[in-house]
C-alpha atoms as a PDB file:
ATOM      1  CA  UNK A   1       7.515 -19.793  -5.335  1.00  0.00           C
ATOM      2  CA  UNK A   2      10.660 -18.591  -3.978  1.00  0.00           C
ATOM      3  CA  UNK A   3      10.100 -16.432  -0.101  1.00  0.00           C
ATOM      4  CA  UNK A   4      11.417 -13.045  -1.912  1.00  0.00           C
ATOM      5  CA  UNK A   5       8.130 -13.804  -3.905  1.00  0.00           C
ATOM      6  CA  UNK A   6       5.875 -14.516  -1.663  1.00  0.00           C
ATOM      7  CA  UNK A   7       3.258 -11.401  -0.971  1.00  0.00           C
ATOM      8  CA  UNK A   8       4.275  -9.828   2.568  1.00  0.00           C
ATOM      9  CA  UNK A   9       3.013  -9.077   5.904  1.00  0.00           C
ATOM     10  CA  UNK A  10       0.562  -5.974   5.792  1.00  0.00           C
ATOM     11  CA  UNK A  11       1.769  -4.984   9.507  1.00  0.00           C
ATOM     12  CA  UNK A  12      -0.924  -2.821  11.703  1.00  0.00           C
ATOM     13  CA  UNK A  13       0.767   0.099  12.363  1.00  0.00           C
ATOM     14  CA  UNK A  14       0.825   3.773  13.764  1.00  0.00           C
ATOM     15  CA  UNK A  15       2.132   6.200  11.421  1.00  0.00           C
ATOM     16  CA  UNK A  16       5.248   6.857  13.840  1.00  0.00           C
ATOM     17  CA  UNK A  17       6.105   3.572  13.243  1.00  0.00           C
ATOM     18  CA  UNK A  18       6.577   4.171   9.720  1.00  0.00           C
ATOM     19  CA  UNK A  19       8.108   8.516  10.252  1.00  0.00           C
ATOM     20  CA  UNK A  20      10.720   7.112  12.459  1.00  0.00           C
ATOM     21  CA  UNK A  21      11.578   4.459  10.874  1.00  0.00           C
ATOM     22  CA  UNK A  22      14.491   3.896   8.229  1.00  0.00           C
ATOM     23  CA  UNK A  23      13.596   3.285   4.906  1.00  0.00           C
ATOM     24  CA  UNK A  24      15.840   0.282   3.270  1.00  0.00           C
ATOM     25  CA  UNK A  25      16.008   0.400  -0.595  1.00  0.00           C
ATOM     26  CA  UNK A  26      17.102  -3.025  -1.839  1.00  0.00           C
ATOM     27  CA  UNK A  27      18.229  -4.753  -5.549  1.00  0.00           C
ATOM     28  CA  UNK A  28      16.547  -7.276  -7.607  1.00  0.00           C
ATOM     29  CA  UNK A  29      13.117  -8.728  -6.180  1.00  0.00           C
ATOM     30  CA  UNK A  30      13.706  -7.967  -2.657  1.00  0.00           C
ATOM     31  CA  UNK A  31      10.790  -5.501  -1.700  1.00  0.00           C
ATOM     32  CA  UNK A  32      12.072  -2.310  -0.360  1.00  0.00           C
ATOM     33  CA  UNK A  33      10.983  -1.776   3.623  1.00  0.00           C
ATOM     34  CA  UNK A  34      11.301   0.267   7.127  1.00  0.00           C
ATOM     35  CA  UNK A  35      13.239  -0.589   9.385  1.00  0.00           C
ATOM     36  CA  UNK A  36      10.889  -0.281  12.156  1.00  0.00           C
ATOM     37  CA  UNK A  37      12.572   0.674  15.807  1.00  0.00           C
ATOM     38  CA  UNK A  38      10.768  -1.886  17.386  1.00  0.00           C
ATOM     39  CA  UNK A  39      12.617  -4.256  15.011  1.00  0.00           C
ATOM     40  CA  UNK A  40      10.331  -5.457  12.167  1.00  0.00           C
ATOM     41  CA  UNK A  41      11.581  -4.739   8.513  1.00  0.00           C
ATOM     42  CA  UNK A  42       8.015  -3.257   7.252  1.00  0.00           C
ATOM     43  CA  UNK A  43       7.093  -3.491   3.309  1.00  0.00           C
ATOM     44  CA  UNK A  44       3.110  -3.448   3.843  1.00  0.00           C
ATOM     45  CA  UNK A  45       1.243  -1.452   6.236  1.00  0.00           C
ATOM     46  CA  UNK A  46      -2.115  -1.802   7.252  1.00  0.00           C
ATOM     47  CA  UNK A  47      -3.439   1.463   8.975  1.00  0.00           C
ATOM     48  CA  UNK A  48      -6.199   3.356   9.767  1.00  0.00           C
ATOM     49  CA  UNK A  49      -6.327   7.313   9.977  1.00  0.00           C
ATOM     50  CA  UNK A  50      -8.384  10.229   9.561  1.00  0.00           C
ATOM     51  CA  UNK A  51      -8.029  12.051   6.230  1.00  0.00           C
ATOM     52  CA  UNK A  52      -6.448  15.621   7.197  1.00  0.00           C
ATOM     53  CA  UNK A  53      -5.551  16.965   4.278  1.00  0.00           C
ATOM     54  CA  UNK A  54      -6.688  16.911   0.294  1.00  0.00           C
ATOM     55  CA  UNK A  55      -3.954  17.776  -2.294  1.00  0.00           C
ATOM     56  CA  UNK A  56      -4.281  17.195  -6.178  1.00  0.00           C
ATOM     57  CA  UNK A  57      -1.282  16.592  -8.502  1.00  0.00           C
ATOM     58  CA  UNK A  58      -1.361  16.206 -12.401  1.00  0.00           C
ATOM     59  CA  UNK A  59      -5.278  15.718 -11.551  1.00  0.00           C
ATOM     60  CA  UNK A  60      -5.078  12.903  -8.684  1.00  0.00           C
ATOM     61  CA  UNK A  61      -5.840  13.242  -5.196  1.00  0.00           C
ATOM     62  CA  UNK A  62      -3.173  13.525  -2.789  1.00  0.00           C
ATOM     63  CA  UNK A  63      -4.329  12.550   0.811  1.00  0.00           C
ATOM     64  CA  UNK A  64      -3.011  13.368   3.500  1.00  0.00           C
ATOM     65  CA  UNK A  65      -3.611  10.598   7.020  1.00  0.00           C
ATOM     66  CA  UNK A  66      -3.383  11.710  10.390  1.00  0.00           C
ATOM     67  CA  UNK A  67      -3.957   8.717  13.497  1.00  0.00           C
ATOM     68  CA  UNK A  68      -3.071  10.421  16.460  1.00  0.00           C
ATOM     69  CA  UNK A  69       0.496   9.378  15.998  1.00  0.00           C
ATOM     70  CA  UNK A  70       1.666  10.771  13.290  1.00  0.00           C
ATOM     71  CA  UNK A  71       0.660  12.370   9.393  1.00  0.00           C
ATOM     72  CA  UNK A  72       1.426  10.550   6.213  1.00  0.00           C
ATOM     73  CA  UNK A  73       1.008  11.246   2.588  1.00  0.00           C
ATOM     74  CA  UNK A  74      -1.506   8.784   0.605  1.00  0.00           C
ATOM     75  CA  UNK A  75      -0.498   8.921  -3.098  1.00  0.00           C
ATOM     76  CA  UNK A  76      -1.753   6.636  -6.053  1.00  0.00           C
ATOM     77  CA  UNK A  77      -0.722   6.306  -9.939  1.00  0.00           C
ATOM     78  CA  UNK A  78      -3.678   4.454 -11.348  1.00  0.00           C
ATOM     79  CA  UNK A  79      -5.199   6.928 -13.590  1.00  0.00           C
ATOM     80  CA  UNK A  80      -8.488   5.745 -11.873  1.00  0.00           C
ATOM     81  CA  UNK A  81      -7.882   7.496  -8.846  1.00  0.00           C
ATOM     82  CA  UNK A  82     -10.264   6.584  -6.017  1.00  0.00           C
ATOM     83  CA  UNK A  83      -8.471   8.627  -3.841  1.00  0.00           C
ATOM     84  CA  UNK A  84     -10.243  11.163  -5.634  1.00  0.00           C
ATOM     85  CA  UNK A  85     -13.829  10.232  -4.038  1.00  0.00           C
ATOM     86  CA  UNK A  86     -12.672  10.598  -0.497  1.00  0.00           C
ATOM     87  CA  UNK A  87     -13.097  13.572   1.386  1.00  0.00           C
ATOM     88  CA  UNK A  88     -11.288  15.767   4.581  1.00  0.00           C
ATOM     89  CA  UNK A  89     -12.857  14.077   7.918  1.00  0.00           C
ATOM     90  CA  UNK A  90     -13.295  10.495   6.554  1.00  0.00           C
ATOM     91  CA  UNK A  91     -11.914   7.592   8.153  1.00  0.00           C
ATOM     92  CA  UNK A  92     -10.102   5.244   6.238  1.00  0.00           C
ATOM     93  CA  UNK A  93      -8.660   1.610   6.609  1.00  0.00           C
ATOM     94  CA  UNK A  94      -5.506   1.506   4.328  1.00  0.00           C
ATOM     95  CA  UNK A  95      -3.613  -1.281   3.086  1.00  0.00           C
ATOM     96  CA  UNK A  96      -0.239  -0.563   1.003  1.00  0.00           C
ATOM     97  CA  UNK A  97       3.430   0.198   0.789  1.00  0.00           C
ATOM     98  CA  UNK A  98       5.783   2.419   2.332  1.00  0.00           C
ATOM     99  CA  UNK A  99       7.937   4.516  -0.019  1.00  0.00           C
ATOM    100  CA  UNK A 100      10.057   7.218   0.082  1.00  0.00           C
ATOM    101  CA  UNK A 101      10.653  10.145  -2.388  1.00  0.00           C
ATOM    102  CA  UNK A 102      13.085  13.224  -1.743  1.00  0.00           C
ATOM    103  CA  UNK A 103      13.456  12.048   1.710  1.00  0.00           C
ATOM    104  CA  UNK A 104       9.884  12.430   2.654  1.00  0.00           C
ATOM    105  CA  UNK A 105       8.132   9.029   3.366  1.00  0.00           C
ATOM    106  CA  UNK A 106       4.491   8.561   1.779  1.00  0.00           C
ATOM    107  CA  UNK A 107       2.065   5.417   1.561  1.00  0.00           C
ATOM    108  CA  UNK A 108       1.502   3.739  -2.054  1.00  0.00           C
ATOM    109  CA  UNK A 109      -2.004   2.020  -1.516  1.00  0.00           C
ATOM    110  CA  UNK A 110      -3.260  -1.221  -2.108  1.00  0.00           C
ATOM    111  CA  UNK A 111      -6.473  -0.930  -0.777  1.00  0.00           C
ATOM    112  CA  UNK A 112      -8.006   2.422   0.618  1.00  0.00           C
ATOM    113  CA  UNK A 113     -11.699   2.061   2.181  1.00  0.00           C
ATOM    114  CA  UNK A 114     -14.042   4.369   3.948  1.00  0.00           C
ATOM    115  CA  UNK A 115     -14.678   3.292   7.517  1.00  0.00           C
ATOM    116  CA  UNK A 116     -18.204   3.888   8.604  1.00  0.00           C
ATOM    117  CA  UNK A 117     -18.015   2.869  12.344  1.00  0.00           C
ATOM    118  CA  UNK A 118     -15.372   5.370  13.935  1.00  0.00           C
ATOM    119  CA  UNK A 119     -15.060   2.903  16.984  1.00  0.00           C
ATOM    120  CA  UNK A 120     -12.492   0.890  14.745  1.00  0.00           C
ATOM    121  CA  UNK A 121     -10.448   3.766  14.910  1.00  0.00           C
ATOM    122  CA  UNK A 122     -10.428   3.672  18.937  1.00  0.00           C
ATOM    123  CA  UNK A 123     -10.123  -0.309  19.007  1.00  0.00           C
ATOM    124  CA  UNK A 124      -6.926  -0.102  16.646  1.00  0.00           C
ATOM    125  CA  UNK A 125      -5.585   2.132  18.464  1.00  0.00           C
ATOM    126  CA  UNK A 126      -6.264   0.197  21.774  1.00  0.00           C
ATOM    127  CA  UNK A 127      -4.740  -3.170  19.924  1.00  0.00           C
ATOM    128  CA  UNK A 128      -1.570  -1.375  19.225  1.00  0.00           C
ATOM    129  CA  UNK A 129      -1.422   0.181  22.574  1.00  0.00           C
ATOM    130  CA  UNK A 130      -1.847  -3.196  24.017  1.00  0.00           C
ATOM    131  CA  UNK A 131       0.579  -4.966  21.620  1.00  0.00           C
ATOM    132  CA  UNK A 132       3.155  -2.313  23.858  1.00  0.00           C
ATOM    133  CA  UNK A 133       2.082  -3.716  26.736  1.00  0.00           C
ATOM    134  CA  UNK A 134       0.203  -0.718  27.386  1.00  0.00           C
ATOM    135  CA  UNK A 135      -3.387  -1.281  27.726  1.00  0.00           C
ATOM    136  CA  UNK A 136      -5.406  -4.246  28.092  1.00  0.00           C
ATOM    137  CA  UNK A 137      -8.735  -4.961  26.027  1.00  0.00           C
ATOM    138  CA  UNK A 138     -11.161  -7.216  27.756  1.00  0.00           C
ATOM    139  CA  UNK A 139     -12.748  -8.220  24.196  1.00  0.00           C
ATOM    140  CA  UNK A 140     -11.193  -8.164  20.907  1.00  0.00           C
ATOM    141  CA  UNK A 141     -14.807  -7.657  18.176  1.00  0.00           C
ATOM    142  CA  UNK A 142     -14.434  -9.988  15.067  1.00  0.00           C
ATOM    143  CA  UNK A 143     -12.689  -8.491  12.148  1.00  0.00           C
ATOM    144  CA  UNK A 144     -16.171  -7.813  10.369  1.00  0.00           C
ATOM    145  CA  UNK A 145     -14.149  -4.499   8.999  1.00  0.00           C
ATOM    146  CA  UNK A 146     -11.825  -7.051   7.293  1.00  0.00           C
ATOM    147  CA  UNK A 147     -14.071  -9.202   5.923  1.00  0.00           C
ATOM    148  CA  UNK A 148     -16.394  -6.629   4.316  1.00  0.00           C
ATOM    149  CA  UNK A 149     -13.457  -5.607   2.579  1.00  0.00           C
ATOM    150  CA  UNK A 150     -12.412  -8.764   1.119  1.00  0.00           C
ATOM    151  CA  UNK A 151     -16.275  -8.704   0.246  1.00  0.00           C
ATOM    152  CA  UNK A 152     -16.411  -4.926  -1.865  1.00  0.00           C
ATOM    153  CA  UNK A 153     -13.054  -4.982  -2.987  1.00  0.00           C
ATOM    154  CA  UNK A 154     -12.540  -3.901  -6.824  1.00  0.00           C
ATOM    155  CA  UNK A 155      -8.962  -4.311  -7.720  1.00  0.00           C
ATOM    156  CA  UNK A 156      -7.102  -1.161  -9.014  1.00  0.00           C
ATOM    157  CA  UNK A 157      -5.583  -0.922 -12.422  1.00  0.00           C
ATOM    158  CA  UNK A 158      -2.561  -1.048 -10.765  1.00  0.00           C
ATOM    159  CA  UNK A 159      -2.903  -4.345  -9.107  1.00  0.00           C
ATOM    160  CA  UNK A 160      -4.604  -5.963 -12.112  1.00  0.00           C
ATOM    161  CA  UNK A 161      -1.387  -5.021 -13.731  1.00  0.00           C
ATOM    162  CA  UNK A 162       0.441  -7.230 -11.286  1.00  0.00           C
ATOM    163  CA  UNK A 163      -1.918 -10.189 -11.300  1.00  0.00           C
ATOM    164  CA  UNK A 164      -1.216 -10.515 -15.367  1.00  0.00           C
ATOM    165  CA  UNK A 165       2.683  -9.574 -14.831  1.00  0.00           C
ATOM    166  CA  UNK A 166       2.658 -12.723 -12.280  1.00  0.00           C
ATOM    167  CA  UNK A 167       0.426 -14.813 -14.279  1.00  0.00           C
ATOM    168  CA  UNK A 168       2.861 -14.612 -17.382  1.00  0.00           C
ATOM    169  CA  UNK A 169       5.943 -14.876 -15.683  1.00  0.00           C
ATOM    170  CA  UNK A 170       6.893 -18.542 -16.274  1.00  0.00           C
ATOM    171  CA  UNK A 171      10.529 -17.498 -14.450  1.00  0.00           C
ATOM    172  CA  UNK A 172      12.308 -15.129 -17.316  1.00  0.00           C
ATOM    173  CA  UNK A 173      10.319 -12.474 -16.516  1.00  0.00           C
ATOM    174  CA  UNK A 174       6.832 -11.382 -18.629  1.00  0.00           C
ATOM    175  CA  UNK A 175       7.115  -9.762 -21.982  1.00  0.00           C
ATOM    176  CA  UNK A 176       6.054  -5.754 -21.465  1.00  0.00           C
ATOM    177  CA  UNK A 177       4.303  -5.516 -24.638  1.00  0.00           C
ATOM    178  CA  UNK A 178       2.400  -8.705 -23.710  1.00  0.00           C
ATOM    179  CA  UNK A 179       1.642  -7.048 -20.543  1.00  0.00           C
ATOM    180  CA  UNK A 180       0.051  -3.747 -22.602  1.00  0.00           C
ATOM    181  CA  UNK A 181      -1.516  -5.874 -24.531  1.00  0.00           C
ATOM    182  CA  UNK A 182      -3.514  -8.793 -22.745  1.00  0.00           C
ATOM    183  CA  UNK A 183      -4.707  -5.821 -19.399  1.00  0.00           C
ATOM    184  CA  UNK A 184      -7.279  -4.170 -21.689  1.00  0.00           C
ATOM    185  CA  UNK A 185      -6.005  -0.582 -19.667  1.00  0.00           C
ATOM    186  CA  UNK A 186      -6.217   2.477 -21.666  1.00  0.00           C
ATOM    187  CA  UNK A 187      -3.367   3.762 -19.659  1.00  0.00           C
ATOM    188  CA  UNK A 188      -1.425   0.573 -19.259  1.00  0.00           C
ATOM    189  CA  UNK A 189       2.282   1.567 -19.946  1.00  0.00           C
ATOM    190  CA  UNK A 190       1.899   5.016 -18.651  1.00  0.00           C
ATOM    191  CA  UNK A 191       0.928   2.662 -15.203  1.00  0.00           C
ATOM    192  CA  UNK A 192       4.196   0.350 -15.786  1.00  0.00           C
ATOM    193  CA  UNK A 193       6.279   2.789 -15.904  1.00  0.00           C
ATOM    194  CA  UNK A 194       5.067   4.549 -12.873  1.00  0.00           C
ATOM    195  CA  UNK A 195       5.833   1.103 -11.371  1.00  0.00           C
ATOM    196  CA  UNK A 196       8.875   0.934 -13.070  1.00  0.00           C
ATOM    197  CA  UNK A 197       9.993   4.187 -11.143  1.00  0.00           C
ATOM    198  CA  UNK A 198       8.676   3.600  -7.978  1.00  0.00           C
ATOM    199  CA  UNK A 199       9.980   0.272  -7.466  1.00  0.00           C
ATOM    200  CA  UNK A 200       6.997  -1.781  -7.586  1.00  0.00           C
ATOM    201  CA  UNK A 201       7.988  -3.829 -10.881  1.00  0.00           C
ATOM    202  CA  UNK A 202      11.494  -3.945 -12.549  1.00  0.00           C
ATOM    203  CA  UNK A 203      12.979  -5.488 -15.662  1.00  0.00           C
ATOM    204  CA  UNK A 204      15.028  -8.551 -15.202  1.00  0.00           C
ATOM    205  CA  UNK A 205      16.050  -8.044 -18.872  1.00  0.00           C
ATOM    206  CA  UNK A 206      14.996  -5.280 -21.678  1.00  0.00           C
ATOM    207  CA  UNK A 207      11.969  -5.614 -22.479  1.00  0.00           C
ATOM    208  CA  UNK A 208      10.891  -8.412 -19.626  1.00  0.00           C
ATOM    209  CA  UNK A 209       8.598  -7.135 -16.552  1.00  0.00           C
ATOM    210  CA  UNK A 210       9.158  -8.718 -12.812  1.00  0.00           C
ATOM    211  CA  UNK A 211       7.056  -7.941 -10.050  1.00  0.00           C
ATOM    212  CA  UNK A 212       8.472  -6.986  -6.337  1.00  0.00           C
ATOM    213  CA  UNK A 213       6.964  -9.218  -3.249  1.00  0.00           C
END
C-alpha cells in the first residue's frame, strides 16, 4: 500500500491545537490536515471533551465539545446519527477528522463514545500538559478506556462505506454503483456524496470511488 494510503495518526489533542491551527486542503489522495503550531501536520484527532452544546440540522445532532482549551463543533453525515443519543454534560472520547467549512473548523467523527469515569478527562489533560513539559505524572493507568472501545465498537455507515470502497479498489479506483450496491445501506449514495463533498472519498475517474488516508 502506498504511505498516502496508509490510515493516519489519530493525534491526542486539545482543541486549541486544532482552533489555532491552519487547515491545509490538498489534491488527489493526500488527506487534508492542520498545521499544528507545535509542528505536526494533523489529519486525525483523538480528543476528549465535555459536550457543551446540542444543535440539530436536517434532523442530526450537532454537538458542540468544550475541554478546557477550547470549543469545537462535532458533526456527522451517516443518516444513523449516534450523535443523536448523546446528551449536554456527557463526556466523550472522540476519534475523527478535522475539517473546515466557511472558515469555521469542526470535527468529522470516526468514533464518538461516552466516557463513564470523568478522571480520564483530568489524566488527558495531565498527559498533554506533561507532553509540554509542564507537569509530571508519577503513573500513567493502562489504556482500559481504549481497549473497551476497540471492544463495543459498531462501525458507522459511513466507515462501512470505506471498508467496501477499499476492499474493491484493485488500484483504478471502485465502481460507485458497485459500491451502492454490495453496502446493503438504504442511504448509501446520499452518504457518498456527502463524502464526495467533504473530502473524505473522491473520484479518480467518472464513475470510480477512491478513498482519502
Amino acid at each position: 500500500m502506498p504511505e498516502s494510503q496508509k490510515r493516519q495518526i489519530a493525534y491526542k489533542v486539545r482543541i486549541k491545537d486544532i482552533l489555532n491551527g491552519k487547515y491545509i486542503k490538498e489534491e488527489g489522495w493526500k488527506p487534508n490536515y492542520v498545521a499544528a503550531e507545535d509542528g505536526r501536520n494533523i489529519s486525525r484527532i483523538n480528543l476528549i471533551g465535555v459536550i457543551v452544546d446540542k444543535q440539530f440540522e436536517f434532523e442530526k445532532g450537532v454537538l458542540v465539545i468544550d475541554d478546557g482549551s477550547g470549543k469545537i463543533m462535532i458533526r456527522s453525515f451517516d443518516d444513523n446519527n449516534k450523535l443523536n443519543d448523546l446528551n449536554i454534560g456527557e463526556a466523550v472520547l472522540i476519534i475523527g477528522r478535522p475539517r473546515e467549512y466557511n472558515n469555521e473548523m469542526f470535527i468529522m467523527p470516526e468514533i464518538i463514545k461516552k466516557i463513564k469515569n470523568d478522571k480520564w478527562i483530568d489524566f488527558r489533560r495531565l498527559e498533554l500538559e506533561k507532553n509540554d513539559g509542564n507537569h509530571k505524572i508519577e503513573k500513567i493507568p493502562g489504556n482500559y478506556l481504549m481497549e473497551e472501545i476497540k471492544e463495543e465498537r459498531e462501525k458507522s455507515p459511513s466507515e462501512k462505506i470505506f471498508d467496501l470502497i477499499r476492499k474493491l479498489d484493485l488500484g483504478n479506483g471502485a465502481e460507485f454503483d458497485e459500491v451502492v450496491n454490495m453496502s446493503n445501506i438504504k442511504e448509501a449514495e446520499k452518504i457518498i456524496n456527502n463524502l464526495l463533498i467533504e473530502g473524505e472519498i473522491f473520484q479518480n475517474k467518472p464513475g470510480r470511488l477512491k478513498v482519502l488516508e
